[in-house]
C-alpha atoms as a PDB file:
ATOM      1  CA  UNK A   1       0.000   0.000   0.000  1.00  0.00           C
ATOM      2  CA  UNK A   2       1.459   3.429  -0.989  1.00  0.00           C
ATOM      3  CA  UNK A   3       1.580   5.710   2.193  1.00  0.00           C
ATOM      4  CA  UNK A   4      -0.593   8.545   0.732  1.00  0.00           C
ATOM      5  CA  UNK A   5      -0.370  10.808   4.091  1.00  0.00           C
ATOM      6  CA  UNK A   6      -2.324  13.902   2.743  1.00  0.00           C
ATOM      7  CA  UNK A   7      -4.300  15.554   0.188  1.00  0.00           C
ATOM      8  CA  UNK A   8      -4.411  18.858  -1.023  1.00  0.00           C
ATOM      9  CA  UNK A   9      -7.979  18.601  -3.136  1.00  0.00           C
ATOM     10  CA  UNK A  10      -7.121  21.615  -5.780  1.00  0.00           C
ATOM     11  CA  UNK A  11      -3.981  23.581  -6.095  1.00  0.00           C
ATOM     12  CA  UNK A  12      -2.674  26.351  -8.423  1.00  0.00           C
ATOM     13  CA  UNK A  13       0.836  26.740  -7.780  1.00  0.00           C
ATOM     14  CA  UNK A  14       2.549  22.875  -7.522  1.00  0.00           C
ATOM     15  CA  UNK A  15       1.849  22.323 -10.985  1.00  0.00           C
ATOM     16  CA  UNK A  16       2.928  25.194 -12.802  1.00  0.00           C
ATOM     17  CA  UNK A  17       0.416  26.119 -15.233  1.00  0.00           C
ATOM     18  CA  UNK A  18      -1.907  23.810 -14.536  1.00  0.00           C
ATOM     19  CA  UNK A  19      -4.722  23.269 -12.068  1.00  0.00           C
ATOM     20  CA  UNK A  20      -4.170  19.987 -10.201  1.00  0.00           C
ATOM     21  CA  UNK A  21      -4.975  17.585  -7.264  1.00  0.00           C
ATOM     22  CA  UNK A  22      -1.812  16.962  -4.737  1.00  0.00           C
ATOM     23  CA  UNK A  23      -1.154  13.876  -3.129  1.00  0.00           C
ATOM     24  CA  UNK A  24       2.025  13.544  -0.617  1.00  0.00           C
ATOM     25  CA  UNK A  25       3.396  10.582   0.316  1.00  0.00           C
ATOM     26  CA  UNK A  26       5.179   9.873   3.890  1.00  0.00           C
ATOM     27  CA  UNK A  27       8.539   8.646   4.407  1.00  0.00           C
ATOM     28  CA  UNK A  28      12.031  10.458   3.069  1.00  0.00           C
ATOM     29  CA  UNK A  29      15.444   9.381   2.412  1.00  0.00           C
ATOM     30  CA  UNK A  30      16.615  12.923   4.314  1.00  0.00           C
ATOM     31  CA  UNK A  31      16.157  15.059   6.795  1.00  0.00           C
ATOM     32  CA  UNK A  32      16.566  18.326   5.775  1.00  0.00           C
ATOM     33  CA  UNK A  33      15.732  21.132   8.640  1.00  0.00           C
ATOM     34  CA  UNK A  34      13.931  23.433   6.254  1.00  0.00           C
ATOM     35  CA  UNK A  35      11.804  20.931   5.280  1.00  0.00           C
ATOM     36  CA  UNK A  36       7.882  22.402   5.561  1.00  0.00           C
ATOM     37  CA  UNK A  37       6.066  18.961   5.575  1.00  0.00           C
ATOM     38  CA  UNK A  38       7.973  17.767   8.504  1.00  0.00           C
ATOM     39  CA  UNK A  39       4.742  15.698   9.482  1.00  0.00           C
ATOM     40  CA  UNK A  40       5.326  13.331   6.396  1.00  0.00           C
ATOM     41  CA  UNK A  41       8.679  12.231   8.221  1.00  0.00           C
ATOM     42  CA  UNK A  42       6.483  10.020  10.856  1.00  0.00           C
ATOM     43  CA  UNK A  43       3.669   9.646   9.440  1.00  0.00           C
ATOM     44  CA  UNK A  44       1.781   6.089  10.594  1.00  0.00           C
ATOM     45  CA  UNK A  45       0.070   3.459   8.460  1.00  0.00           C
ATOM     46  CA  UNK A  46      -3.454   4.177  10.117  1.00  0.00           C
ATOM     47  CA  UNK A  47      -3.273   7.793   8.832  1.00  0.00           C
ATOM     48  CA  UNK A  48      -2.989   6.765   5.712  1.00  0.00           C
ATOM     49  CA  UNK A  49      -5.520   7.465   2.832  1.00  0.00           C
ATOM     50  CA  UNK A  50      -6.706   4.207   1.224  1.00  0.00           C
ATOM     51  CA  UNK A  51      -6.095   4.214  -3.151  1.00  0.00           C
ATOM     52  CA  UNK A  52      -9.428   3.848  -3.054  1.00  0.00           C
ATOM     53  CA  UNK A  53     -10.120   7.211  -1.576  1.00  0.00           C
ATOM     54  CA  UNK A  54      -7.292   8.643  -4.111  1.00  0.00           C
ATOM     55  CA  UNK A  55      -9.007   7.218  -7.203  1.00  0.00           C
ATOM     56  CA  UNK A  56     -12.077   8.520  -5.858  1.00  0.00           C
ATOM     57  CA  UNK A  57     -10.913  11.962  -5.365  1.00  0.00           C
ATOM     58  CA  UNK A  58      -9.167  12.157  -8.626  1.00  0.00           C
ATOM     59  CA  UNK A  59     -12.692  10.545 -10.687  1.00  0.00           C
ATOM     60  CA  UNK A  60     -14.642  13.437  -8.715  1.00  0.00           C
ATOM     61  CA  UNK A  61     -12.011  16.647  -9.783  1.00  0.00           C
ATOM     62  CA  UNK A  62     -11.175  14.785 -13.064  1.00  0.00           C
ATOM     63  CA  UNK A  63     -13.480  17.241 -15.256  1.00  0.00           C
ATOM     64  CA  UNK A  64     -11.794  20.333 -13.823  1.00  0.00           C
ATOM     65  CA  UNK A  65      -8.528  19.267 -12.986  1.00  0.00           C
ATOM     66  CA  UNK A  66      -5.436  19.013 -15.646  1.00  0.00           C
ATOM     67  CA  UNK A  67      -3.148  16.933 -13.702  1.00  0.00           C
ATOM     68  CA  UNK A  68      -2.043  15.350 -10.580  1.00  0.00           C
ATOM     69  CA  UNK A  69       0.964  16.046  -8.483  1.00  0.00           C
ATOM     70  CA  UNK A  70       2.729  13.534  -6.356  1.00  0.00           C
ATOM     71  CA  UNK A  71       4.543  15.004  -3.912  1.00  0.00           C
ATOM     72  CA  UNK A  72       6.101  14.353  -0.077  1.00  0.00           C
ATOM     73  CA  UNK A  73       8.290  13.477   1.707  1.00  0.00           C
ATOM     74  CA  UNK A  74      10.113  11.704  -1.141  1.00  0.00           C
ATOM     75  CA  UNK A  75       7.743   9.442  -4.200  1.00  0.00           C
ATOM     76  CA  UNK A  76      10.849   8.077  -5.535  1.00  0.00           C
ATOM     77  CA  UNK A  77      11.076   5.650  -2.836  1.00  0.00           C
ATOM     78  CA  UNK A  78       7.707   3.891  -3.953  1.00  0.00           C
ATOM     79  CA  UNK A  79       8.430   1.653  -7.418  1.00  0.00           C
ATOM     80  CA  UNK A  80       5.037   0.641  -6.844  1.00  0.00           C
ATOM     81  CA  UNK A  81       3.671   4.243  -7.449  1.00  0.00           C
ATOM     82  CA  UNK A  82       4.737   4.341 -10.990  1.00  0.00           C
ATOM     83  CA  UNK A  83       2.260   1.264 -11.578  1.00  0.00           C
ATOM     84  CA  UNK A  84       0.173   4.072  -9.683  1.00  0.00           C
ATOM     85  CA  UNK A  85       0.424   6.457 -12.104  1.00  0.00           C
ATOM     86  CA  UNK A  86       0.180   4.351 -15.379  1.00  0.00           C
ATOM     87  CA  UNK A  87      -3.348   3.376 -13.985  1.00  0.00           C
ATOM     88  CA  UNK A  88      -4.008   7.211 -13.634  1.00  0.00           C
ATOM     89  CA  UNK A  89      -3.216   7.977 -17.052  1.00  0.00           C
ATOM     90  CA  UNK A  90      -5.068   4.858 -18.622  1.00  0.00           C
ATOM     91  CA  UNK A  91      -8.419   5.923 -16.582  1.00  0.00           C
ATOM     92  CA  UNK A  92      -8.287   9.663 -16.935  1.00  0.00           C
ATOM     93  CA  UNK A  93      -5.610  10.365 -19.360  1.00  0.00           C
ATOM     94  CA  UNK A  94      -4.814  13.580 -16.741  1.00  0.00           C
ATOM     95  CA  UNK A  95      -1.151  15.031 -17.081  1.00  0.00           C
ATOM     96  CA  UNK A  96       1.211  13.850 -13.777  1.00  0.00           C
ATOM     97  CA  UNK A  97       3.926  15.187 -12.045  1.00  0.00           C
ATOM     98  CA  UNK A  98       6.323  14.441  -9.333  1.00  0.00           C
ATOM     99  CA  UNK A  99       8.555  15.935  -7.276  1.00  0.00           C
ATOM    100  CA  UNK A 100      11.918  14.710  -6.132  1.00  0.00           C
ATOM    101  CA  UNK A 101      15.038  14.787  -4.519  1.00  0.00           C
ATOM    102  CA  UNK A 102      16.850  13.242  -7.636  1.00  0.00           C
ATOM    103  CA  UNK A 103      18.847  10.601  -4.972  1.00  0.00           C
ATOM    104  CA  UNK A 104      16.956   7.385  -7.017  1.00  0.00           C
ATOM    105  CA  UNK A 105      17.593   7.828 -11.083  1.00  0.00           C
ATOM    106  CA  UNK A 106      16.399   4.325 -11.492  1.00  0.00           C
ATOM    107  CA  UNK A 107      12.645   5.388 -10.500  1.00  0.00           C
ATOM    108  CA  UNK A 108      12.849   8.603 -12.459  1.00  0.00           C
ATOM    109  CA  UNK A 109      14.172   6.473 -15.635  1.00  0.00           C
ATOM    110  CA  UNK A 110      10.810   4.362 -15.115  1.00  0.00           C
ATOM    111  CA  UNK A 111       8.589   7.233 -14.290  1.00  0.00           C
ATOM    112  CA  UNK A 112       9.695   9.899 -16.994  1.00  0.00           C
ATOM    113  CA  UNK A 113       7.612   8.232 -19.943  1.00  0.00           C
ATOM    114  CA  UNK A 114       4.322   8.629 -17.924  1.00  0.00           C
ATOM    115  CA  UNK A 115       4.919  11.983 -16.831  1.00  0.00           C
ATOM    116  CA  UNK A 116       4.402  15.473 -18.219  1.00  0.00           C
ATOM    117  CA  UNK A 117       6.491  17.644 -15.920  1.00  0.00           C
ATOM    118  CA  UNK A 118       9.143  16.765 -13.420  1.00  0.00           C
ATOM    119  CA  UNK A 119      10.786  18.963 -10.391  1.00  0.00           C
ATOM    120  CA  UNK A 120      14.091  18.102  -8.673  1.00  0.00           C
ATOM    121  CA  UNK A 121      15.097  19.441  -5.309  1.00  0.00           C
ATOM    122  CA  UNK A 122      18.887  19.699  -5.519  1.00  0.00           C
ATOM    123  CA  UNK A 123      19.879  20.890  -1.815  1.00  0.00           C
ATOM    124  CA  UNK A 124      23.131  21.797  -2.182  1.00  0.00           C
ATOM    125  CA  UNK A 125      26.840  20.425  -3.366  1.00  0.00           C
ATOM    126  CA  UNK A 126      27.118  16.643  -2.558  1.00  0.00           C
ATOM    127  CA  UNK A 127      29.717  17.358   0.573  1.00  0.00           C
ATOM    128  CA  UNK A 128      27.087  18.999   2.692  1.00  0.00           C
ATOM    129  CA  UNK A 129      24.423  16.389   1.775  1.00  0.00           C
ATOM    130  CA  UNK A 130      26.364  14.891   5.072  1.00  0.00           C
ATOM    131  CA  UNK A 131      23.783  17.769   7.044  1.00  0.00           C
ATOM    132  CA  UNK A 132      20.406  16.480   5.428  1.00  0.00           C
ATOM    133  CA  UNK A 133      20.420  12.805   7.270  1.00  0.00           C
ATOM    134  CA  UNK A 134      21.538  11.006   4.194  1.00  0.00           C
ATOM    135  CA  UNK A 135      22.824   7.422   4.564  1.00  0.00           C
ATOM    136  CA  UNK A 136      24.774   7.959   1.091  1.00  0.00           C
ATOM    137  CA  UNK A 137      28.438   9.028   1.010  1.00  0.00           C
ATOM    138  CA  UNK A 138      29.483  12.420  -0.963  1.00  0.00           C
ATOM    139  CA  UNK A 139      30.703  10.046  -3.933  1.00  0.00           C
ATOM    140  CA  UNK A 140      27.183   8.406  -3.537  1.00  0.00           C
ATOM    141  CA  UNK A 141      25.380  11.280  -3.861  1.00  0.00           C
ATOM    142  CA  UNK A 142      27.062  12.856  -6.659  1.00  0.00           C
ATOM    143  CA  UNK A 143      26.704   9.866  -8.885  1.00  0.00           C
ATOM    144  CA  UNK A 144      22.772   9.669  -8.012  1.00  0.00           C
ATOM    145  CA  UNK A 145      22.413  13.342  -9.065  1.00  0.00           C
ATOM    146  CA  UNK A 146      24.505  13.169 -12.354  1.00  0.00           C
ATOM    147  CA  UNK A 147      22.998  10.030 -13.682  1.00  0.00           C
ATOM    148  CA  UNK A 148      19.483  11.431 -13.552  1.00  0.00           C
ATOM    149  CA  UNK A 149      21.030  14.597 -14.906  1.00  0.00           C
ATOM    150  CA  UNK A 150      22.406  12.880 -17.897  1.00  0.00           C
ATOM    151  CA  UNK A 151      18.671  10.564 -17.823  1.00  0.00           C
ATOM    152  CA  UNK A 152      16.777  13.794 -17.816  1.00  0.00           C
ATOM    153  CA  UNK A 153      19.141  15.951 -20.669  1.00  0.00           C
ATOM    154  CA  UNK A 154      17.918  13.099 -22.633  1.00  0.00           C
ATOM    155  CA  UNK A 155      14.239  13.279 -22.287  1.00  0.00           C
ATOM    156  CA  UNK A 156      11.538  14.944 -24.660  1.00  0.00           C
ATOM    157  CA  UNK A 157       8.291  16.572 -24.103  1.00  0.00           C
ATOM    158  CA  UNK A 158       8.487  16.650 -20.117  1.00  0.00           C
ATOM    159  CA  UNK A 159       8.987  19.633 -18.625  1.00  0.00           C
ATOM    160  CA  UNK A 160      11.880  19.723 -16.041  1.00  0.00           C
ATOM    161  CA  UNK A 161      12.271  22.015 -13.306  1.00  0.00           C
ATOM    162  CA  UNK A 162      15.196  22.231 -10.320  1.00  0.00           C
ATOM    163  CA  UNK A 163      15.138  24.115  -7.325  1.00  0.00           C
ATOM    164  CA  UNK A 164      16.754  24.999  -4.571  1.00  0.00           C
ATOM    165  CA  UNK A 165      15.135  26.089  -1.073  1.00  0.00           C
ATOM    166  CA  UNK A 166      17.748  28.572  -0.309  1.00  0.00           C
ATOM    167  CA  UNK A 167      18.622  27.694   2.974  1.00  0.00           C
ATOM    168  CA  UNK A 168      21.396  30.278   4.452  1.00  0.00           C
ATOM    169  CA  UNK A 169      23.804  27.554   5.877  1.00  0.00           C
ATOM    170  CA  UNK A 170      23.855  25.169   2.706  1.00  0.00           C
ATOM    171  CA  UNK A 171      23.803  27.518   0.313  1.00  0.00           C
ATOM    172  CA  UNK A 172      25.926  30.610   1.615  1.00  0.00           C
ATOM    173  CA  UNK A 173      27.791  31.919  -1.513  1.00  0.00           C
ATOM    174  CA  UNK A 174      28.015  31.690  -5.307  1.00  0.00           C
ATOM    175  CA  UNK A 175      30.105  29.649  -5.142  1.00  0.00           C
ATOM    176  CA  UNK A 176      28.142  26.866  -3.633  1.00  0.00           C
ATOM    177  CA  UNK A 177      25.054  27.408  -6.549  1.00  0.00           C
ATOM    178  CA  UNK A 178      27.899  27.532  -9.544  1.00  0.00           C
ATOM    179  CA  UNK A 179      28.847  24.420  -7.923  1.00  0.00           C
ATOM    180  CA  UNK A 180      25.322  23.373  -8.383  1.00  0.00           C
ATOM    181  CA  UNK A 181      24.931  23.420 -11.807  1.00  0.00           C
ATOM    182  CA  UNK A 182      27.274  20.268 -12.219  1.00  0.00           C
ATOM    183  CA  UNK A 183      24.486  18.431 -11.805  1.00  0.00           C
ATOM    184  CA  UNK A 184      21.406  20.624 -13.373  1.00  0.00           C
ATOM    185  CA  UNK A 185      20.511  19.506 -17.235  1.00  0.00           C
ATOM    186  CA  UNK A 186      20.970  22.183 -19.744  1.00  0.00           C
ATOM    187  CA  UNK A 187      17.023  22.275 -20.384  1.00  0.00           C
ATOM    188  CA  UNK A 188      16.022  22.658 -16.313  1.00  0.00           C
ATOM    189  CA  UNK A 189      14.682  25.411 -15.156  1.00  0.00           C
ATOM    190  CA  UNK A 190      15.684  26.620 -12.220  1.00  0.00           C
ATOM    191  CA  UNK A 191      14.337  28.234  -9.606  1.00  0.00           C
ATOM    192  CA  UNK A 192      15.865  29.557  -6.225  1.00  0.00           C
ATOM    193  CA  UNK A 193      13.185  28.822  -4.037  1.00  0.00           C
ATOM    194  CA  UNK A 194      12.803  31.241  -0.672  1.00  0.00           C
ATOM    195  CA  UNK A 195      13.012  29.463   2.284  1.00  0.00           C
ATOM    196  CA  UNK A 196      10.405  29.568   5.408  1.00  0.00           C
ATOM    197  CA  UNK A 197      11.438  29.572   8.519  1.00  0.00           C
ATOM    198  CA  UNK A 198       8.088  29.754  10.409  1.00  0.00           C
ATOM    199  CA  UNK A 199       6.929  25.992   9.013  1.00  0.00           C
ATOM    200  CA  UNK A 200      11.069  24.458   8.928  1.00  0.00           C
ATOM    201  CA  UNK A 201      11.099  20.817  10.661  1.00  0.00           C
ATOM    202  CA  UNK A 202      14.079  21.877  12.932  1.00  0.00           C
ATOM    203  CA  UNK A 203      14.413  24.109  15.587  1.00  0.00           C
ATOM    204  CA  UNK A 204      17.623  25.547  14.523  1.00  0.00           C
ATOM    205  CA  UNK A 205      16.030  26.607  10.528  1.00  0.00           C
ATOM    206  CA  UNK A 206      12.998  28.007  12.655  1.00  0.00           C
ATOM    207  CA  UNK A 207      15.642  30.134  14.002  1.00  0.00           C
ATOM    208  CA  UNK A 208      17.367  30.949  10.951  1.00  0.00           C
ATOM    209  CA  UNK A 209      16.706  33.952   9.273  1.00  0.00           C
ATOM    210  CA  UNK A 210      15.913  33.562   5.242  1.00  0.00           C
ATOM    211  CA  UNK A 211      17.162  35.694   2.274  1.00  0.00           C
ATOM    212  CA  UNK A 212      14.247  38.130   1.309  1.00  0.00           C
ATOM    213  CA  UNK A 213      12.685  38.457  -1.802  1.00  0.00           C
ATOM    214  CA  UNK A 214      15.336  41.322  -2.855  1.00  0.00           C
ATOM    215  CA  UNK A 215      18.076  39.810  -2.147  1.00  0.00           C
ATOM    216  CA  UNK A 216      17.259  36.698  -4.170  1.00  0.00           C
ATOM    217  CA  UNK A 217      16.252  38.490  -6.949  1.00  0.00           C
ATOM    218  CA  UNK A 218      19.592  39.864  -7.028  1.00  0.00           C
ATOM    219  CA  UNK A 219      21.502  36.288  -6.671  1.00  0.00           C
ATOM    220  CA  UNK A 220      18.964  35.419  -9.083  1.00  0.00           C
ATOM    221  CA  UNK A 221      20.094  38.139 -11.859  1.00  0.00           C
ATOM    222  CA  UNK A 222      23.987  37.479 -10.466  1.00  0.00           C
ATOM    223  CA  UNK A 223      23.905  33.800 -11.803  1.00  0.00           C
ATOM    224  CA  UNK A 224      22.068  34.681 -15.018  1.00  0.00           C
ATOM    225  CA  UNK A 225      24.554  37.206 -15.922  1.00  0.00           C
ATOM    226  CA  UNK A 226      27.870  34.596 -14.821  1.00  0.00           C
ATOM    227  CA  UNK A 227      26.623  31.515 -16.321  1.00  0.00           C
ATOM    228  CA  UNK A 228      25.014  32.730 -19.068  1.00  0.00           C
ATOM    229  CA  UNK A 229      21.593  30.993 -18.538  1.00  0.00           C
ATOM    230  CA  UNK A 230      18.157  32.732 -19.052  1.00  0.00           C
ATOM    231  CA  UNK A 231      15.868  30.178 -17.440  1.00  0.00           C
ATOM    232  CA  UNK A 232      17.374  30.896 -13.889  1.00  0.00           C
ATOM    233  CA  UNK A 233      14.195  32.581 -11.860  1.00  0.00           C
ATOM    234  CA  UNK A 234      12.838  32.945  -8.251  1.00  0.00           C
ATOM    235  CA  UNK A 235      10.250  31.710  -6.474  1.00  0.00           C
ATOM    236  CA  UNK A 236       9.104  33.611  -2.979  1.00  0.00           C
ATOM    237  CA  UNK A 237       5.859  31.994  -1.908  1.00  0.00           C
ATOM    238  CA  UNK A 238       5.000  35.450  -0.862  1.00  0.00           C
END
């Protein structure tokens, strides 16, 4: 049974330019402190919402709805979901998306022909992946995020989207973000995301004072104008 922990019924902003359904799944392969759906982390079986309850929710939206989002926690840890999906697509031919941390390129090579768009979370450069709970060495982590960089330059007619929540202590400098783009595909947007402090899973990023709007703005237009790439943008959640 997928762990579907939560449900957002309609949403306009987690599937850009579409209107879509959300579904998050519990359980994550990190533990980043800025994370905002903390809750997924624990999550228990008996909270769970049944697939019949997610088929039923998706029928019901299914003539005003474009797509469906997959979110979490982290979907890539769920083979069975792609199954999931294909069923989706067969019943209500609706576009999908998912969102990921990028750390399984085997699920992402199996999911990409049934998807329509597809967002990465790259956190930062693989050394400090070390301060996000991962079991995975730097080496490890690297690898993961170039081979579904190099399975993703590949791929046609899904749209692909990184981001990074621009947390002050993993991302402090240029430097770290030109780093970053090692492992972001040429045709990636990518979006410095503002991080939250107010809804962070850790004490210490509650405490932790986020870049405003201005300032990433600026690092946006910085990186633009240093690595030559247009499709570099910001997103505030403002």
């Amino acid at each position: 049974m997928l762990p579907f922990a939560g449900h957002q019924p309609t949403s306009l902003i987690d599937f850009p330019g579409r209107v879509a359904t959300v579904f998050f799944l519990a359980g994550c392969n990190l533990r980043c402190p800025y994370c905002h759906n903390g809750t997924l982390l624990n999550a228990e079986k008996g909270e769970f919402l049944s697939h019949e309850y997610v088929m039923s929710e998706i029928e019901k939206r299914s003539r005003f709805i474009d797509g469906v989002s997959f979110s979490g926690g982290e979907p890539s840890l769920y083979d069975e979901l792609i199954d999931f999906i294909k069923v989706i697509k067969e019943k209500f031919s609706l576009e999908i998306k998912v969102d990921s941390n990028g750390l399984r390129p085997a699920f992402i090579k199996k999911a990409l022909p049934y998807l329509s768009h597809i967002a990465i979370d790259i956190k930062t450069t693989p050394d400090l992946y070390k301060n996000l709970g991962t079991t995975l060495s730097k080496d490890e982590v690297k690898a993961a995020l170039l081979e579904t960089k190099t399975i993703l330059d590949s791929t046609k007619g899904v749209k692909i989207e990184y981001r990074t929540t621009m947390y002050p202590p993993l991302v402090e400098s240029y430097e770290r973000i030109y780093k970053m783009f090692e492992f972001i595909p040429e045709n990636a947007e990518y979006y410095l995301q503002r991080f939250i402090n107010e809804t962070a899973f850790s004490d210490e990023a509650r405490k932790t004072t986020s870049y405003n709007v201005d300032q990433l703005e600026r690092m946006a237009l910085e990186v633009r104008r240093n690595t030559r790439k247009d499709n570099v943008f910001v997103r505030a959640y403002t």
